[in-house]
C-alpha atoms as a PDB file:
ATOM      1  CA  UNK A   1       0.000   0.000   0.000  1.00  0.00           C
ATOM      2  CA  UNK A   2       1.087   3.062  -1.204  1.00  0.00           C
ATOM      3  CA  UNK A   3       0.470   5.774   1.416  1.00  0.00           C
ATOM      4  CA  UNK A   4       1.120   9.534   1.792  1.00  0.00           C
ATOM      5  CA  UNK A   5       1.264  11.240   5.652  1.00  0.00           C
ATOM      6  CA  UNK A   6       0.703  14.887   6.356  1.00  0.00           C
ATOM      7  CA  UNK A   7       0.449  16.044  10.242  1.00  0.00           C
ATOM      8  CA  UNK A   8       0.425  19.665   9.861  1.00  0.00           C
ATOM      9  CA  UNK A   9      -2.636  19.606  11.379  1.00  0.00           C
ATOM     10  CA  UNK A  10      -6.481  20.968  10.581  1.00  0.00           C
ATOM     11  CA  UNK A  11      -7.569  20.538   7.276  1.00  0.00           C
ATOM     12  CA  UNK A  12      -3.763  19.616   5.967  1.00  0.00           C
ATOM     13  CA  UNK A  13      -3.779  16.454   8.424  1.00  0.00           C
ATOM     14  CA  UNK A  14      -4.656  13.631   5.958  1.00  0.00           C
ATOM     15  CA  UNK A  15      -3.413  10.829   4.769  1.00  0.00           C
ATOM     16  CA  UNK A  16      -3.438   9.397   1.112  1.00  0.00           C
ATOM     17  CA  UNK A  17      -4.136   5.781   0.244  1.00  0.00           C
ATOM     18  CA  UNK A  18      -2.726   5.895  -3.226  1.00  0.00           C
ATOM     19  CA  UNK A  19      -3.658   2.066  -3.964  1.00  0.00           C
ATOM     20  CA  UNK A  20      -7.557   2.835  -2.423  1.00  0.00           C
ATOM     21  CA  UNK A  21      -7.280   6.125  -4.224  1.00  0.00           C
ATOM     22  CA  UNK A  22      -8.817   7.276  -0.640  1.00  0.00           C
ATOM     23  CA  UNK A  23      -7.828  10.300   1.032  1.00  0.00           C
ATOM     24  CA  UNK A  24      -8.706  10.297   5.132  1.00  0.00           C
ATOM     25  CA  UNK A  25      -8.827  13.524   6.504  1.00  0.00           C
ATOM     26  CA  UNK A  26      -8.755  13.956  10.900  1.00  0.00           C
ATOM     27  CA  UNK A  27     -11.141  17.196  11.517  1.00  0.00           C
ATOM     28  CA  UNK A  28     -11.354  17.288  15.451  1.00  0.00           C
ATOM     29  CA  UNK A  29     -14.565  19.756  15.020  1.00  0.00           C
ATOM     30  CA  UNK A  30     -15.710  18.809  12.005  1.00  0.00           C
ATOM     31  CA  UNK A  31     -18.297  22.109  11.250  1.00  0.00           C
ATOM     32  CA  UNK A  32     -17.030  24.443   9.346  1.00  0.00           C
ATOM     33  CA  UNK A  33     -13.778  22.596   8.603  1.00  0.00           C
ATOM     34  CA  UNK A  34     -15.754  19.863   6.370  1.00  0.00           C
ATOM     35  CA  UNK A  35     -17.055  22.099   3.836  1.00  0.00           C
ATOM     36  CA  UNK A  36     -13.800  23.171   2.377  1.00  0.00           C
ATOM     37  CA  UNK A  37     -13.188  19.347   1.993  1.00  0.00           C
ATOM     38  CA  UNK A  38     -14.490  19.450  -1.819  1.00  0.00           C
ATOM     39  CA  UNK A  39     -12.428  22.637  -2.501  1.00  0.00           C
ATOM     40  CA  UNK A  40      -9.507  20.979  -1.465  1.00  0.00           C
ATOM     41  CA  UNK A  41     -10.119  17.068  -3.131  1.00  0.00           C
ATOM     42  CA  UNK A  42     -10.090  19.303  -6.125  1.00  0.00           C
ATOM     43  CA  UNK A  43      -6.952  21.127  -6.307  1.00  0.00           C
ATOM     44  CA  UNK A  44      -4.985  18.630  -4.832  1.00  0.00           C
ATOM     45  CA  UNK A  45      -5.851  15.269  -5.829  1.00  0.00           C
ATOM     46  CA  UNK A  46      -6.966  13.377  -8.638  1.00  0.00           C
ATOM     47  CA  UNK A  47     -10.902  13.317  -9.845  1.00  0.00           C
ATOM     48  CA  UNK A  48     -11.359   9.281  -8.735  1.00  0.00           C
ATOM     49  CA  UNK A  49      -9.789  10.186  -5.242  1.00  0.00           C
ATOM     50  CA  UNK A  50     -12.414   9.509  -2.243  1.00  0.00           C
ATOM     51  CA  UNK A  51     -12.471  11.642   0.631  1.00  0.00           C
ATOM     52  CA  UNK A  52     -13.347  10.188   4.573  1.00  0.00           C
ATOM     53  CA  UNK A  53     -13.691  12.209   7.600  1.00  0.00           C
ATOM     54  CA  UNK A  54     -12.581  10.734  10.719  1.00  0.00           C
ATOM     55  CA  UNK A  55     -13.359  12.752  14.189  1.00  0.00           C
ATOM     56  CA  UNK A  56     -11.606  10.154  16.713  1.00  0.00           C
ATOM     57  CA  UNK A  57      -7.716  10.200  16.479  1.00  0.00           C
ATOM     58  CA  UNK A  58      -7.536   6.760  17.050  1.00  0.00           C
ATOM     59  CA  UNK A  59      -9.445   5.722  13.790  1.00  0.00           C
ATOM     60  CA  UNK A  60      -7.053   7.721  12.107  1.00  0.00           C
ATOM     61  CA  UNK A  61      -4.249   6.059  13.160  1.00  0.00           C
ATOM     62  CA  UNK A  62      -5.396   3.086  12.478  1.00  0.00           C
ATOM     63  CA  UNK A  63      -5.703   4.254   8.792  1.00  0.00           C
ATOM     64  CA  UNK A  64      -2.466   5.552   9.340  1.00  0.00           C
ATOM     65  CA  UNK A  65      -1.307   2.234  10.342  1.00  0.00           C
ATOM     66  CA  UNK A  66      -2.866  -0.161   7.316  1.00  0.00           C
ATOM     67  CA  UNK A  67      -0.361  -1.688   5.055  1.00  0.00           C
END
């Protein structure tokens, strides 16, 4: 599995599953923070790239974890 980490934190704290073409973001409070999601899937990744939201830090690094 391909996979991409970013911990800057807020809305640029993903991670890319390049294989899944799935891109898990980590939004503590996820209003208003969510609806810049689309904006962002857009400019940065590919058009057959998924987005998730994840609220609990643990599920993320769990994602962060998969290989």
């Amino acid at each position: 599995m391909n996979k991409e980490h970013n911990y800057e934190g807020g809305l640029f704290n993903y991670i890319v599953l390049k294989e899944e073409k799935e891109v898990i973001f980590y939004l503590h409070n996820l209003y208003p923070d969510c609806l810049k999601i689309p904006d962002i899937m857009k400019q940065r990744f590919p058009s057959d790239y998924k987005s998730i939201v994840v609220n609990s830090l643990d599920d993320f690094k769990k994602y962060g974890a998969k290989r």
